[in-house]
PDB file of N, CA and C in Angstrom:
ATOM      1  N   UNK A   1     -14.498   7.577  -1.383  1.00  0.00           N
ATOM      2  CA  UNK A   1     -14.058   6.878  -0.187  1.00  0.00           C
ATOM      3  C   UNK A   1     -12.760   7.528   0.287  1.00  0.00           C
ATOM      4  N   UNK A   2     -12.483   8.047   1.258  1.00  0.00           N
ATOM      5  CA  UNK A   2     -11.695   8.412   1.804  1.00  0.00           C
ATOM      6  C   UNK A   2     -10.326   7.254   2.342  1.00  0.00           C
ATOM      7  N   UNK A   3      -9.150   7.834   2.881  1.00  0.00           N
ATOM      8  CA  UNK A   3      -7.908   6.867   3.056  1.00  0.00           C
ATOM      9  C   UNK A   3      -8.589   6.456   4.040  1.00  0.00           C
ATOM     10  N   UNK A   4      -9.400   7.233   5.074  1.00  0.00           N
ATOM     11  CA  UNK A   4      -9.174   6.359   6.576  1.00  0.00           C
ATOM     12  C   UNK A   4     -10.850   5.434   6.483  1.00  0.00           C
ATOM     13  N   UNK A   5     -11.508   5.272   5.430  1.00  0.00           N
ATOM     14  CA  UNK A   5     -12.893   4.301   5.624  1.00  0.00           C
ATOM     15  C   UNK A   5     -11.935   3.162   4.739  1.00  0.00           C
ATOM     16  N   UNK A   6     -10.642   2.493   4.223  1.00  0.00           N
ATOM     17  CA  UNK A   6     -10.406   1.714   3.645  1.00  0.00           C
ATOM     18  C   UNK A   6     -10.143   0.987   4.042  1.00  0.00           C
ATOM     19  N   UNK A   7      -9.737  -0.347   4.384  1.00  0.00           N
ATOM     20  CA  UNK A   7      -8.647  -1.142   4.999  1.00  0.00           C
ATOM     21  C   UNK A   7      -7.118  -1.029   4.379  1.00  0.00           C
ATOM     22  N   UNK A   8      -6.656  -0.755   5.390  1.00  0.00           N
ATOM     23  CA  UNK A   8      -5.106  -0.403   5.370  1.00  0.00           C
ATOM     24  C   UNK A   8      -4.502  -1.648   6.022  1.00  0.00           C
ATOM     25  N   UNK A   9      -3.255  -2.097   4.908  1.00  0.00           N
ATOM     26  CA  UNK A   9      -2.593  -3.494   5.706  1.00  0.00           C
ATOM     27  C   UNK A   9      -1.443  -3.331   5.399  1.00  0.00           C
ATOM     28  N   UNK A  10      -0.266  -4.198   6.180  1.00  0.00           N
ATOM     29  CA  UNK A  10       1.172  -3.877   5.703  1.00  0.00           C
ATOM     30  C   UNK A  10       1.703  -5.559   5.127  1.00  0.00           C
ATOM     31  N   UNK A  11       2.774  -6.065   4.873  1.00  0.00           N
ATOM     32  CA  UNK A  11       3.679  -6.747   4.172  1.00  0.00           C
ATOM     33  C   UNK A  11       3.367  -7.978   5.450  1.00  0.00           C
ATOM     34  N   UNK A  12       3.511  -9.103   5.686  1.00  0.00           N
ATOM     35  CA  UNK A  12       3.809 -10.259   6.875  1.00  0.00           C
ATOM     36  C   UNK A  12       5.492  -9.906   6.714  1.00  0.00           C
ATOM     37  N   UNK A  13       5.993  -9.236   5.915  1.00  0.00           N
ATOM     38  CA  UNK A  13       7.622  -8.938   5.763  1.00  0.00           C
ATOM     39  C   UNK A  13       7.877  -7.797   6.426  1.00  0.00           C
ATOM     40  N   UNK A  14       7.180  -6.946   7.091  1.00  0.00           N
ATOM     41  CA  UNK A  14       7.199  -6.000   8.265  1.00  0.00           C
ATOM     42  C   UNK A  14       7.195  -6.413   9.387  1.00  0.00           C
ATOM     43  N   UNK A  15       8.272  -5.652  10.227  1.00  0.00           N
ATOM     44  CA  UNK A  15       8.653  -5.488  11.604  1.00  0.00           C
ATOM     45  C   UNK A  15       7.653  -5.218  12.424  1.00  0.00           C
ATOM     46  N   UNK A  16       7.785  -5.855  13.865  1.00  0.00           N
ATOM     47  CA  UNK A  16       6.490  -5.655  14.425  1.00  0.00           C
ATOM     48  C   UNK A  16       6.633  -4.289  15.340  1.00  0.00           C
ATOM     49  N   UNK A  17       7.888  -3.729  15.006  1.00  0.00           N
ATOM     50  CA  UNK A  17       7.648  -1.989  16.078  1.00  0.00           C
ATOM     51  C   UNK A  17       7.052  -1.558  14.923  1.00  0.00           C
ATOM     52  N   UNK A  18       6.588  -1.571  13.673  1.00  0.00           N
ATOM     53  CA  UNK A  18       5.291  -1.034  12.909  1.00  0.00           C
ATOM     54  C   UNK A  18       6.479   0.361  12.457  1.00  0.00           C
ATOM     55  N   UNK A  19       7.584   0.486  12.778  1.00  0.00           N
ATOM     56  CA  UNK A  19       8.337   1.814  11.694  1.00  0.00           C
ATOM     57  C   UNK A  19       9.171   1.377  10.248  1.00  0.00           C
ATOM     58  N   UNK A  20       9.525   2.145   9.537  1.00  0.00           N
ATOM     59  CA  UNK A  20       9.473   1.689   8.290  1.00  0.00           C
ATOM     60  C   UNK A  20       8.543   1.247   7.225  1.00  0.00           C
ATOM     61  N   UNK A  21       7.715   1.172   7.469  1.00  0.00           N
ATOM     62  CA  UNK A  21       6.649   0.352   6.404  1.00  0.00           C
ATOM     63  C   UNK A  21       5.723   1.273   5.675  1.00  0.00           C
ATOM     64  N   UNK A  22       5.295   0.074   4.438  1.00  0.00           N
ATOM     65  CA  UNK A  22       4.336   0.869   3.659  1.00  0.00           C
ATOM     66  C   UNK A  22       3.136   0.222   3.850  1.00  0.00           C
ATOM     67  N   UNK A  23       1.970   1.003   3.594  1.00  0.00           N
ATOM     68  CA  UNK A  23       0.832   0.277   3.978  1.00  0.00           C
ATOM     69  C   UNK A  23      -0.006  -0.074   2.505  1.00  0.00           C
ATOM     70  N   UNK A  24      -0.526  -1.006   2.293  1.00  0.00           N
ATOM     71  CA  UNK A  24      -1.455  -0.812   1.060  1.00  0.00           C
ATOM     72  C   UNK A  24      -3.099  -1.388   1.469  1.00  0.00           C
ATOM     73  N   UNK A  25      -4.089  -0.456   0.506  1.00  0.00           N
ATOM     74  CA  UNK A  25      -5.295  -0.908   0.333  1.00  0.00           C
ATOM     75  C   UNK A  25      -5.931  -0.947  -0.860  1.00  0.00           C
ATOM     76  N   UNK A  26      -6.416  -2.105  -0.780  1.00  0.00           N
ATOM     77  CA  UNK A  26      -7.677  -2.497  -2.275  1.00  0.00           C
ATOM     78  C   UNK A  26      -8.546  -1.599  -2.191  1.00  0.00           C
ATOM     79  N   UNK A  27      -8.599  -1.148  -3.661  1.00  0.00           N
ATOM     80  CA  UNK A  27     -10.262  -0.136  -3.565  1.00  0.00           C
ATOM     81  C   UNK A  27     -10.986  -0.875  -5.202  1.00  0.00           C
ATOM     82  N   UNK A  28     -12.018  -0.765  -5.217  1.00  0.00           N
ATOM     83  CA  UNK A  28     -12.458  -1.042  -6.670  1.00  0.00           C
ATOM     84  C   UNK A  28     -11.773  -0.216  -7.757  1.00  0.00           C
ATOM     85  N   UNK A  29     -11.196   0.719  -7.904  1.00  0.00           N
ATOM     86  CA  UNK A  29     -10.962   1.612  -8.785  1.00  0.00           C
ATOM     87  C   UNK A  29      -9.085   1.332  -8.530  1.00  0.00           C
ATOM     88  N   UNK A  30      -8.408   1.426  -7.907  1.00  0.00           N
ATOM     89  CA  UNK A  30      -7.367   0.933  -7.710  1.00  0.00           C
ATOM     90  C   UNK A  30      -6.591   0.592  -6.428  1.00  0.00           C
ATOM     91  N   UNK A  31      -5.040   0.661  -6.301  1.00  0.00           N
ATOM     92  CA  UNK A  31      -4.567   0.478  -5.295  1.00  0.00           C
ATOM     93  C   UNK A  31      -4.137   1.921  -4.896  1.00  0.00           C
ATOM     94  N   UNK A  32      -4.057   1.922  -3.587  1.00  0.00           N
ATOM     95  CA  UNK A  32      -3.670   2.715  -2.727  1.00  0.00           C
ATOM     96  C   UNK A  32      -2.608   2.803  -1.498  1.00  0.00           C
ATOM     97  N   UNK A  33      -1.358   3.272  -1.708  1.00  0.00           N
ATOM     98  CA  UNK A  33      -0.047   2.953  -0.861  1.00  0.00           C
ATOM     99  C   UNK A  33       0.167   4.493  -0.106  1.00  0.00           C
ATOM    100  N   UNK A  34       0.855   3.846   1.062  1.00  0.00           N
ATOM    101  CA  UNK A  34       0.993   4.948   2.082  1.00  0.00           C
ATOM    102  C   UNK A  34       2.071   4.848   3.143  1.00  0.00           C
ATOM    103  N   UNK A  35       2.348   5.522   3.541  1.00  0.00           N
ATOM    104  CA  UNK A  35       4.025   5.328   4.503  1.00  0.00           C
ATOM    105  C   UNK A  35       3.027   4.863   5.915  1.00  0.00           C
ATOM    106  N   UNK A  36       3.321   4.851   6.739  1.00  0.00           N
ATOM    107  CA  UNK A  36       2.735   3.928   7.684  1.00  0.00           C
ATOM    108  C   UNK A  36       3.184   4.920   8.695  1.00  0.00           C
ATOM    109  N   UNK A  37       4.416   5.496   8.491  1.00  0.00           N
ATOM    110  CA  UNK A  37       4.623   6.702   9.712  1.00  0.00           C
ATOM    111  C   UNK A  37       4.189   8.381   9.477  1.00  0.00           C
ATOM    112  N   UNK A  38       3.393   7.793   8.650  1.00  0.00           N
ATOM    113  CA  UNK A  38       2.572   9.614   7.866  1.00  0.00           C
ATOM    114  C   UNK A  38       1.619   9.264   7.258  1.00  0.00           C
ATOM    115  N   UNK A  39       0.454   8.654   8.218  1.00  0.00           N
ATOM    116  CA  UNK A  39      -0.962   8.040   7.485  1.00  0.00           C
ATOM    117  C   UNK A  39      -1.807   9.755   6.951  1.00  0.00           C
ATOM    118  N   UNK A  40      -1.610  10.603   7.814  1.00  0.00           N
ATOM    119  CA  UNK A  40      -2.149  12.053   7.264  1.00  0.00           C
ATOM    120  C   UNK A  40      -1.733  12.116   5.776  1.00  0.00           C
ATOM    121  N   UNK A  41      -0.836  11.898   5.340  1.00  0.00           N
ATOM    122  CA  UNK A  41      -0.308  12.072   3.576  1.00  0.00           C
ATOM    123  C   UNK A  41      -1.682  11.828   3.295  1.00  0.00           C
ATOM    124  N   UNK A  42      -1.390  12.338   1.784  1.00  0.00           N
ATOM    125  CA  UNK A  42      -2.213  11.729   0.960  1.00  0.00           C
ATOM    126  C   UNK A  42      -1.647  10.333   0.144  1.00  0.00           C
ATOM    127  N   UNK A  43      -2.355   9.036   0.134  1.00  0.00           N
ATOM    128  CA  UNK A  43      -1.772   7.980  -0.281  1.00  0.00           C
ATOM    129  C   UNK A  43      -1.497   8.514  -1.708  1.00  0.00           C
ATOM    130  N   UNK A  44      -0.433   7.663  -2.582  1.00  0.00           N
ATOM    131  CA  UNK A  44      -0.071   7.080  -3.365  1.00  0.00           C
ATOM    132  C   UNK A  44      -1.005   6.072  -4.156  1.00  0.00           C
ATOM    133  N   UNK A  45      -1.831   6.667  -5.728  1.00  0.00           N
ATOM    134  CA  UNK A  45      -2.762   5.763  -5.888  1.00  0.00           C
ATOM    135  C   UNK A  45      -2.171   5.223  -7.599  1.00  0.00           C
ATOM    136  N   UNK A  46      -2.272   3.867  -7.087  1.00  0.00           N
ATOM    137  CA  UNK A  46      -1.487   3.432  -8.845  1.00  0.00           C
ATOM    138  C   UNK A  46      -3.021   2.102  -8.956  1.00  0.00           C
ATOM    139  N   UNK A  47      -2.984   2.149 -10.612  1.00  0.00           N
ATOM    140  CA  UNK A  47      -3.834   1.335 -11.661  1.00  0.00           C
ATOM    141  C   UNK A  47      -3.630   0.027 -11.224  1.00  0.00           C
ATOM    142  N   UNK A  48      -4.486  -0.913 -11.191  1.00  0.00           N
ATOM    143  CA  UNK A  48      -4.571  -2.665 -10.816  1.00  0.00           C
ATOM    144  C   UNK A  48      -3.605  -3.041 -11.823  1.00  0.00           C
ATOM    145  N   UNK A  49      -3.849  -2.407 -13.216  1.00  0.00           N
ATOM    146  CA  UNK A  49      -2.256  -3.297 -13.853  1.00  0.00           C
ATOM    147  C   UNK A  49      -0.851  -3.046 -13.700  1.00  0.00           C
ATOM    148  N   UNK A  50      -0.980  -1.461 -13.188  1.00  0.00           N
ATOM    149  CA  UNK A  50       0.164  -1.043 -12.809  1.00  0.00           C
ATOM    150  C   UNK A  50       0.943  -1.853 -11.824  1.00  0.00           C
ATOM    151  N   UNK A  51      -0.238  -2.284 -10.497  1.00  0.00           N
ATOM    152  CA  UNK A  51       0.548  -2.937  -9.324  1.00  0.00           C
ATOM    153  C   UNK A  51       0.860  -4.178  -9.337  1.00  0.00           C
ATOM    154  N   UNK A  52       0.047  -4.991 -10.779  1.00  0.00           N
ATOM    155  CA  UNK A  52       0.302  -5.909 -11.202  1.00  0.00           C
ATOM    156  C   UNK A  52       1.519  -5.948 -11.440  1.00  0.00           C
ATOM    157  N   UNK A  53       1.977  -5.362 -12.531  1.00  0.00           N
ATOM    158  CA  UNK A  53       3.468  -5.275 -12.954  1.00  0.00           C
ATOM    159  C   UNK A  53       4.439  -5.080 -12.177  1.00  0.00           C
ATOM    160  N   UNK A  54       4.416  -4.225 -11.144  1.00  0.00           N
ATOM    161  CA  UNK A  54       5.232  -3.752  -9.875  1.00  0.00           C
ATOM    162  C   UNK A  54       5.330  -4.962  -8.571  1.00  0.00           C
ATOM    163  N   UNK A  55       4.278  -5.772  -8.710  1.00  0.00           N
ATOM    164  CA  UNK A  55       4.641  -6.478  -7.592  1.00  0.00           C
ATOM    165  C   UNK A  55       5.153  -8.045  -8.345  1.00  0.00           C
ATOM    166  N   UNK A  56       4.809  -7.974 -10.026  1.00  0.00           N
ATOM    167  CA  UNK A  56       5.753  -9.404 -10.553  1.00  0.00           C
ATOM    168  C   UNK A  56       7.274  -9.097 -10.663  1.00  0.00           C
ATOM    169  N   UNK A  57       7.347  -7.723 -10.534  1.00  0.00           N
ATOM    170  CA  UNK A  57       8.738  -7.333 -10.845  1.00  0.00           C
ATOM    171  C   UNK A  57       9.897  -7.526  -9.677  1.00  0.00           C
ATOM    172  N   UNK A  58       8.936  -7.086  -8.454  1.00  0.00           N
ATOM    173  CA  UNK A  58       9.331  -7.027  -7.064  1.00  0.00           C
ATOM    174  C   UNK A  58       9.328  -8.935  -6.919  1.00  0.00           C
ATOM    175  N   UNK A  59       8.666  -9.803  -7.066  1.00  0.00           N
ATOM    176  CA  UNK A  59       8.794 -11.250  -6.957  1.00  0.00           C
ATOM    177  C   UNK A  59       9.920 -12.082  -7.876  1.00  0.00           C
ATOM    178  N   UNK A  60      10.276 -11.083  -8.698  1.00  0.00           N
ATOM    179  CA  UNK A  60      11.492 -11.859  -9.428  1.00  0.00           C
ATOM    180  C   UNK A  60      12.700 -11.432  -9.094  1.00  0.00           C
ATOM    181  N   UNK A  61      12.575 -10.241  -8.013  1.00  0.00           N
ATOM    182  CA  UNK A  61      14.026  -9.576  -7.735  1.00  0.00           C
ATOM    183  C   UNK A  61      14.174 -10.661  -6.601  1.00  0.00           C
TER     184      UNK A  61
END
């Protein structure tokens, strides 16, 4: 599956001129993160427990 057949979504904590942000998408195999002002990149792909850990870490800061 390619970046652009995925659904790509950003934060409800993003600005609505849409600069700055990161984008993320669910895939069965894992997550997938991406700058939002350079969708050409290649995303950023981290493990379901990985983002697990990263986003309880990010909720306690």
């Amino acid at each position: 599956m390619s970046a652009t057949e995925i659904a790509w979504f950003k934060s409800s904590y993003s600005g609505s001129s849409g600069d700055d942000c990161v984008e993320v998408a669910v895939t069965e195999q894992a997550i997938q993160v991406r700058d939002s002002k350079d969708a050409s990149r290649r995303p950023f792909t981290v493990g379901r427990e990985g983002w697990a850990h990263f986003v309880g870490f990010a909720a306690e800061s």
